[in-house]
N, C-alpha and C. Protein backbone atom coordinates (compact mmCIF):
# COMPACT_ATOMS: atom_id res chain seq x y z
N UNK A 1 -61.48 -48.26 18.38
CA UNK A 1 -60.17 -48.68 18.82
C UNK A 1 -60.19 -48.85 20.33
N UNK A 2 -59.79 -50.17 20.70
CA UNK A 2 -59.51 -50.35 21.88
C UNK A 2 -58.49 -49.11 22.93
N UNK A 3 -59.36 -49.03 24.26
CA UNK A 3 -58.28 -48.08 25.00
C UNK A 3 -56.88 -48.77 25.63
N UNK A 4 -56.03 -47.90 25.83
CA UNK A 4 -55.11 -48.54 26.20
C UNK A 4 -54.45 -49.50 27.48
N UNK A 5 -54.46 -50.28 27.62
CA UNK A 5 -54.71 -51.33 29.08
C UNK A 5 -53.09 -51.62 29.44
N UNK A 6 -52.99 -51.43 30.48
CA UNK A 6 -51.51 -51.51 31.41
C UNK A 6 -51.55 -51.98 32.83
N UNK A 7 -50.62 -52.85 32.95
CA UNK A 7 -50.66 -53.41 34.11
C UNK A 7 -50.82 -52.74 35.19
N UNK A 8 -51.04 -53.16 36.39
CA UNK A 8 -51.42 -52.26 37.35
C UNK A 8 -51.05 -53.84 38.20
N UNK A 9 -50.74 -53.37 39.31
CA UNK A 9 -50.97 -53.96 40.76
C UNK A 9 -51.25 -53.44 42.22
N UNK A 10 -51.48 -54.02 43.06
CA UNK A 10 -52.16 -54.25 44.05
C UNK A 10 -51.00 -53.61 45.38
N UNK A 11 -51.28 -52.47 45.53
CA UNK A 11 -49.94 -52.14 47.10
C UNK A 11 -49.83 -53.31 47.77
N UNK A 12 -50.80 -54.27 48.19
CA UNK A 12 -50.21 -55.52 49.26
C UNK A 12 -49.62 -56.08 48.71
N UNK A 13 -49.87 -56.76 47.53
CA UNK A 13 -48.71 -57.70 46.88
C UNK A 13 -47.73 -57.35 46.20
N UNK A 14 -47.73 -56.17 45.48
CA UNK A 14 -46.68 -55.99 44.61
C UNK A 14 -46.89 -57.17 43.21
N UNK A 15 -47.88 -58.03 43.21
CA UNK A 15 -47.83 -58.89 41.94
C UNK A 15 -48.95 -57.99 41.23
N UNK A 16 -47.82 -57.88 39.62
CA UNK A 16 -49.12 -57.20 38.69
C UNK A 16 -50.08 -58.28 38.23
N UNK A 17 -51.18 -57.50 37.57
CA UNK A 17 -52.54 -58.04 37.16
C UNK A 17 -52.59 -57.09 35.82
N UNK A 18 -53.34 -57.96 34.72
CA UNK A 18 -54.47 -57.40 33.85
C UNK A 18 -55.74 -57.31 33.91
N UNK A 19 -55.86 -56.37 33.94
CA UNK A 19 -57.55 -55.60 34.10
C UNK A 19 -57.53 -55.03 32.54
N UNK A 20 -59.06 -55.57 32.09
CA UNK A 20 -59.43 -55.13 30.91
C UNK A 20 -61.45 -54.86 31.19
N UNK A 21 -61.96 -53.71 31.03
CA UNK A 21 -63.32 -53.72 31.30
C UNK A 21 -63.79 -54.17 29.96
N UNK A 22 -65.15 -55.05 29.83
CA UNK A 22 -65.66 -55.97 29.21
C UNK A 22 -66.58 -54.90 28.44
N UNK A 23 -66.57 -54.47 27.20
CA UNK A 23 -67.35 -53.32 26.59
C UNK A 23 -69.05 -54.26 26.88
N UNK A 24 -69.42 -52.53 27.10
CA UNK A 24 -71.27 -52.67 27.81
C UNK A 24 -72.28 -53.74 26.71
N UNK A 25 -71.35 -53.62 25.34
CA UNK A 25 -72.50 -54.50 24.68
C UNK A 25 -72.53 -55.92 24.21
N UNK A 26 -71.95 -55.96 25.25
CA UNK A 26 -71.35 -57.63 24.73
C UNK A 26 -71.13 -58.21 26.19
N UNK A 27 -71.08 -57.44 27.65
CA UNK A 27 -71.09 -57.99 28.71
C UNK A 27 -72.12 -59.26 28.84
N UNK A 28 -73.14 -59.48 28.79
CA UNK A 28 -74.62 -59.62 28.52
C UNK A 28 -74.17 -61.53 28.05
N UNK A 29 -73.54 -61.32 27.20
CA UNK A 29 -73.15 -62.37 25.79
C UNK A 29 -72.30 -63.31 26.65
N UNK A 30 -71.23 -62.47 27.17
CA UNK A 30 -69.91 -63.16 27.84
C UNK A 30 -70.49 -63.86 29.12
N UNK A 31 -71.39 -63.71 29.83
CA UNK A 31 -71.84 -64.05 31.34
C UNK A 31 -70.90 -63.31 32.10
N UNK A 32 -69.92 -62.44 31.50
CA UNK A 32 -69.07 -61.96 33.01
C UNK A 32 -69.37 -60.81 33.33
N UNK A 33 -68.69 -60.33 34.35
CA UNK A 33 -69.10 -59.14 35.10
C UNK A 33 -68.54 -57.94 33.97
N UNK A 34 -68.29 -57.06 34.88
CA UNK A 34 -68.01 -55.61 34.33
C UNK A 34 -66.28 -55.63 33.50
N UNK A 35 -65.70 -56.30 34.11
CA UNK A 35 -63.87 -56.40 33.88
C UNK A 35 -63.42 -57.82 33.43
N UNK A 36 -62.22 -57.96 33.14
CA UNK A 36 -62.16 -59.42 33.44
C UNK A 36 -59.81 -59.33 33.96
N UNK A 37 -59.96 -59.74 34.87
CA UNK A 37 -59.20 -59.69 35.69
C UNK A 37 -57.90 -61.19 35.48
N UNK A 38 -56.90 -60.46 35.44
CA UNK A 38 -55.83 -62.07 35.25
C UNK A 38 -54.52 -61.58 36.48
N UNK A 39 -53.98 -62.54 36.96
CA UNK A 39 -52.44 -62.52 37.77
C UNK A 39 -51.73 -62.65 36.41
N UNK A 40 -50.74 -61.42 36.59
CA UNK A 40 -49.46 -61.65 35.46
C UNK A 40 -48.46 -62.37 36.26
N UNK A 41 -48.73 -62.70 37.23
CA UNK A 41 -47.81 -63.30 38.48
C UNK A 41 -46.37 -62.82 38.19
N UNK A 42 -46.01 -61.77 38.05
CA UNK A 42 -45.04 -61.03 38.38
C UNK A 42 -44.96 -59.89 39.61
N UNK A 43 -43.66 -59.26 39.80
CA UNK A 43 -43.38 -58.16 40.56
C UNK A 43 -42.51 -57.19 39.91
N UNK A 44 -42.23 -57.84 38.78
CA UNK A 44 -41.24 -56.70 37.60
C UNK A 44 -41.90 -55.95 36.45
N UNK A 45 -41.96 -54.50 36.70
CA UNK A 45 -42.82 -53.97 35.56
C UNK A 45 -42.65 -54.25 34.62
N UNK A 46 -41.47 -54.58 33.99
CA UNK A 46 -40.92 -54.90 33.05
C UNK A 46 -41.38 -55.60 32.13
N UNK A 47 -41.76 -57.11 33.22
CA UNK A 47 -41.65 -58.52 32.80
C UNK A 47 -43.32 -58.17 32.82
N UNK A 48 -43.92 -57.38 33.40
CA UNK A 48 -45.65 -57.33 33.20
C UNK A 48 -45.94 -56.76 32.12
N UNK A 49 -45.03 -55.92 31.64
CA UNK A 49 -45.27 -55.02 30.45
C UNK A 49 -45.05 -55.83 29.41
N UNK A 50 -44.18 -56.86 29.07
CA UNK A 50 -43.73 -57.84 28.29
C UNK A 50 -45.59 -59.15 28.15
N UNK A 51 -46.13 -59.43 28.97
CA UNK A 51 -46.97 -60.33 29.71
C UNK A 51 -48.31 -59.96 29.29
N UNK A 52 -48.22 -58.82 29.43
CA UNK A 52 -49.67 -58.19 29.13
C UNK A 52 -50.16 -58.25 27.90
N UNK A 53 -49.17 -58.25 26.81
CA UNK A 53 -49.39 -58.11 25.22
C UNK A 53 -50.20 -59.71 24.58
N UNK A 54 -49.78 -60.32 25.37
CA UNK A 54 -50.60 -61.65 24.66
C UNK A 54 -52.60 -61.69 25.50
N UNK A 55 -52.61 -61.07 27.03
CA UNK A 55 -53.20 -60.78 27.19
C UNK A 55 -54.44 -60.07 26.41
N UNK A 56 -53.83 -58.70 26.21
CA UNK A 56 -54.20 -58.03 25.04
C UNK A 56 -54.93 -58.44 23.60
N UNK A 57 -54.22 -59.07 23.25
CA UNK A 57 -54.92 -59.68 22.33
C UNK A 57 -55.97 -60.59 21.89
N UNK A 58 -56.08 -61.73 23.32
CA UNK A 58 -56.66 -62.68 23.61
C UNK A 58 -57.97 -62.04 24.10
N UNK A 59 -57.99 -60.99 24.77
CA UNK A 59 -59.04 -60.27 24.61
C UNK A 59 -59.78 -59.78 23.57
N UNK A 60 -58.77 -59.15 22.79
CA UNK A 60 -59.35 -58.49 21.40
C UNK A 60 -60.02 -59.81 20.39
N UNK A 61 -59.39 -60.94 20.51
CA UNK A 61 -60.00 -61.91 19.83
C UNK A 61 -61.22 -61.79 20.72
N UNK A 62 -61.46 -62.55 21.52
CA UNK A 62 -62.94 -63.14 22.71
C UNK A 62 -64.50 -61.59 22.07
N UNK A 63 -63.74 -60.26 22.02
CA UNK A 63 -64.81 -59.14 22.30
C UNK A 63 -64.96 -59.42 20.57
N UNK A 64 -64.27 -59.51 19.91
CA UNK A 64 -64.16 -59.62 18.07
C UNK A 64 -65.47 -60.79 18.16
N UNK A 65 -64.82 -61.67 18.82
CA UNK A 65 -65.60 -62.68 18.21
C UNK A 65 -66.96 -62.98 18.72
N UNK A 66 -66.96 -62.25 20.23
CA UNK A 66 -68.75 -62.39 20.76
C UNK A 66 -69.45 -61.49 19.22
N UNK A 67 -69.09 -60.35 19.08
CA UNK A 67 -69.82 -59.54 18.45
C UNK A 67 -70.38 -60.00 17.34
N UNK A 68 -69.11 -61.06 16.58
CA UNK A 68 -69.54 -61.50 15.65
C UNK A 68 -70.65 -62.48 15.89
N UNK A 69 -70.52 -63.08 16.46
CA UNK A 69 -71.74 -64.21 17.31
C UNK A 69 -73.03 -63.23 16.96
N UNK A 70 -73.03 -62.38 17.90
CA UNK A 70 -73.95 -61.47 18.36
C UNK A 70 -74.90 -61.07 17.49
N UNK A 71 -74.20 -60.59 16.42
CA UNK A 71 -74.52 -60.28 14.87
C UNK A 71 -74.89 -60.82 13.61
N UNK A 72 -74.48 -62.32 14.07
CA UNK A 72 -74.92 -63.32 12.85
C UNK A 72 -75.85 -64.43 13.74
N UNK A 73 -76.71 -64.62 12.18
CA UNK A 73 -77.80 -66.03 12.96
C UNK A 73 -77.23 -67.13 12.46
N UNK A 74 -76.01 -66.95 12.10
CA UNK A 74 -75.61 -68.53 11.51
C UNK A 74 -74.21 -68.56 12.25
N UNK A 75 -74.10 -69.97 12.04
CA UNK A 75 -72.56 -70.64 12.86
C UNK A 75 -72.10 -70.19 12.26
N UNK A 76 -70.71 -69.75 13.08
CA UNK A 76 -69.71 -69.33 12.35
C UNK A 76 -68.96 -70.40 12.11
N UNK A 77 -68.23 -70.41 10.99
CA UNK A 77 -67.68 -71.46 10.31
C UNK A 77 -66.23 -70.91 10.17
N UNK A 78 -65.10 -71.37 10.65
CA UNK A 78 -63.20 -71.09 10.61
C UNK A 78 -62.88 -71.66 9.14
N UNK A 79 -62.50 -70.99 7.98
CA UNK A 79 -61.49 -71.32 7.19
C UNK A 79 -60.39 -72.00 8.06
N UNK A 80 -59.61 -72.50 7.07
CA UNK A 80 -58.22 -72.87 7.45
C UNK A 80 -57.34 -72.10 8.00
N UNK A 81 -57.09 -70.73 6.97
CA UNK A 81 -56.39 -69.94 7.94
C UNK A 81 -56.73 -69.38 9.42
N UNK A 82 -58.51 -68.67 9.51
CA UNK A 82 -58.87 -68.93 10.86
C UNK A 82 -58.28 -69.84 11.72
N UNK A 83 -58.32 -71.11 11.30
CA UNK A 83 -57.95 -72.52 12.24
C UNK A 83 -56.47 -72.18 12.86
N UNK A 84 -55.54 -72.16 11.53
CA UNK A 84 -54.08 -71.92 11.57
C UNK A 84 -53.29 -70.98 12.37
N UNK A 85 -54.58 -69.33 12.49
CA UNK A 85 -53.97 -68.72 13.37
C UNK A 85 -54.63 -68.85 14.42
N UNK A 86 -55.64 -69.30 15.01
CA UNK A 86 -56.42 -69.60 16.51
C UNK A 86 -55.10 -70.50 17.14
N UNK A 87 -54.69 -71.88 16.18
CA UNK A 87 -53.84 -72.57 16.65
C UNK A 87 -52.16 -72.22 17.38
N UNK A 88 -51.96 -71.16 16.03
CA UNK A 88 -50.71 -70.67 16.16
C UNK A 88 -50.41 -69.90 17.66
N UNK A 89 -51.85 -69.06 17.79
CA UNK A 89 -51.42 -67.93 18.92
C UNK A 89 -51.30 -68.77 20.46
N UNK A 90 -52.33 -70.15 20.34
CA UNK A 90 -52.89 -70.47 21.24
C UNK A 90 -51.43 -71.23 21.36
N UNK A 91 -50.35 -71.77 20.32
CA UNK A 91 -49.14 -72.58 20.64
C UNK A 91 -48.41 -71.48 21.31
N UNK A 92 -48.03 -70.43 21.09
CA UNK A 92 -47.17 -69.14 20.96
C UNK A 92 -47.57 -68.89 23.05
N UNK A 93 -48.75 -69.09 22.81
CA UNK A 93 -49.12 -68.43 24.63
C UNK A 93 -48.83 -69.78 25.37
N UNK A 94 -48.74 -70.58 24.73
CA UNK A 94 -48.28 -72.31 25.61
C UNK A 94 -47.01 -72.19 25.85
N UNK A 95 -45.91 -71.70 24.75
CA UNK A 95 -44.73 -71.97 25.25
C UNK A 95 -44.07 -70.59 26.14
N UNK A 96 -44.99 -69.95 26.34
CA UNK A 96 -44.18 -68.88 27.31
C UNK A 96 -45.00 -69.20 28.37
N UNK A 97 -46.12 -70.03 28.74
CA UNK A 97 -46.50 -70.68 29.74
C UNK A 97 -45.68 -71.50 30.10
N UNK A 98 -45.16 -72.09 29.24
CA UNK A 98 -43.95 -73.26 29.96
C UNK A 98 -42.72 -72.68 30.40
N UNK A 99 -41.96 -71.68 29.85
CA UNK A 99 -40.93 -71.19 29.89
C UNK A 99 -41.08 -70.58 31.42
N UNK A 100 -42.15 -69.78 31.37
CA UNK A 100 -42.30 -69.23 33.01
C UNK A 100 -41.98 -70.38 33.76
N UNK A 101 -43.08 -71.37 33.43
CA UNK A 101 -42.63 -72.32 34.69
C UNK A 101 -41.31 -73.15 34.87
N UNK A 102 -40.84 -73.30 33.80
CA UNK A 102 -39.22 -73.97 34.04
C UNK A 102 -38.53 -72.87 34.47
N UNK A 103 -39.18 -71.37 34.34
CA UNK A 103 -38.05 -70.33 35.03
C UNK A 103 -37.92 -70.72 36.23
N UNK A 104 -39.22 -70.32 37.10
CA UNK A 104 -39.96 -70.50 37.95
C UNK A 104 -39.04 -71.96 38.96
N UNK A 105 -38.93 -73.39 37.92
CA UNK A 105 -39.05 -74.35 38.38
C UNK A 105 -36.97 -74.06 38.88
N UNK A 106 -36.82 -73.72 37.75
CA UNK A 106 -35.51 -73.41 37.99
C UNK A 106 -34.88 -72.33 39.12
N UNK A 107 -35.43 -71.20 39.12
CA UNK A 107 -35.21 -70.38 40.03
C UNK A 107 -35.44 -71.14 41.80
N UNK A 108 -36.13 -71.96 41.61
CA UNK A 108 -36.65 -72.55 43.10
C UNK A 108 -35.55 -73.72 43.93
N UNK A 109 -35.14 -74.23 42.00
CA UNK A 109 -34.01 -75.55 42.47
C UNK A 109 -32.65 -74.64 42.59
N UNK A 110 -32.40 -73.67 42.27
CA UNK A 110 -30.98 -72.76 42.57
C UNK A 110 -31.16 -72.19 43.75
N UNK A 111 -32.12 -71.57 44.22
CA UNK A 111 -31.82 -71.22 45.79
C UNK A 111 -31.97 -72.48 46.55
N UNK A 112 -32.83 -73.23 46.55
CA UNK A 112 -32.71 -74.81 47.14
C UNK A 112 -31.17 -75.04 47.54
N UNK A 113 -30.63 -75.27 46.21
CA UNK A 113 -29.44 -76.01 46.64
C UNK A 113 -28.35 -74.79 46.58
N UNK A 114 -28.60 -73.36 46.80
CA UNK A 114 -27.43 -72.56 47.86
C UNK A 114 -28.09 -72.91 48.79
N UNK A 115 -29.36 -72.96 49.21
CA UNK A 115 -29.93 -72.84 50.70
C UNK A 115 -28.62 -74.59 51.32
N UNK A 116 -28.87 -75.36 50.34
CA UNK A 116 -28.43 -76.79 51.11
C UNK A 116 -27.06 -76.79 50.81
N UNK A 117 -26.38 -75.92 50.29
CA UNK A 117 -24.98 -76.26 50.40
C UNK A 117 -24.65 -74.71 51.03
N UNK A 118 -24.83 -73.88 51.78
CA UNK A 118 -24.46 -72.72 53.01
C UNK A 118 -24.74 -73.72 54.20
N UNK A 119 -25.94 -74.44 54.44
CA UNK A 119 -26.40 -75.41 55.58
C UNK A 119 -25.15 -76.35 55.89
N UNK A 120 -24.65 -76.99 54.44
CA UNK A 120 -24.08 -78.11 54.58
C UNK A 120 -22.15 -77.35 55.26
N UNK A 121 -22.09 -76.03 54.48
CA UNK A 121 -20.98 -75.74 55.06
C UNK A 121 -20.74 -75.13 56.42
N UNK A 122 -21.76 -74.91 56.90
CA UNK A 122 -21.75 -74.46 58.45
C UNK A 122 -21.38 -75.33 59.43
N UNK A 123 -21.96 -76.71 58.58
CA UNK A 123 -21.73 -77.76 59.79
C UNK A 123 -20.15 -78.02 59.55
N UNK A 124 -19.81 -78.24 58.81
CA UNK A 124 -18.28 -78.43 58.06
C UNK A 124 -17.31 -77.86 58.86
């Protein structure tokens, strides 16, 4: 059973990160180093604690599936349902990729335009 992984961030930035260390027997397989490191590009524990869970998993697939590699001399071959849920999770992590960024896109055009209408009433 996987240990338990929680966001953590950085005293200079205040933006959390996922840190997950890459188990010793499968580092080798992956080409990566010791960890593997993501920006939750947040500053709200909250919203990192929420963030991290798809993380989580996307890991647990990648270490699942080197091993299986690792372990078999033949291609692995996806049933349908394989297919169905690779697809599903991979739609599921797209649209909260988008959602951030229309937050994101949104949050930027609302202070914008207080920033341009306090400007516009000063001169007034």
């Amino acid at each position: 059973m996987p240990s338990m992984t929680s966001p953590f961030t950085p005293q200079k930035t205040g933006v959390y990160y996922f840190r997950r260390v890459v188990p010793s027997d499968i580092r080798e397989a992956l080409g990566r180093g010791r960890e593997i490191k993501r920006s939750l590009k947040t500053k709200d524990r909250q919203e990192a604690n929420r963030l991290i869970v798809s993380h989580i998993a996307e890991t647990d697939d990648l270490f699942s599936l080197t091993r299986l590699q690792l372990n078999s001399n033949e291609d692995i071959k996806l049933t349908a349902k394989d297919a169905a849920v690779i697809a599903s999770r991979w739609y599921e992590r797209l649209k909260v990729d988008i959602n951030e960024q229309r937050d994101t896109i949104n949050h930027q055009t609302v202070v914008y335009f207080i920033a341009f209408n306090q400007k516009k009433n000063c001169k007034d």
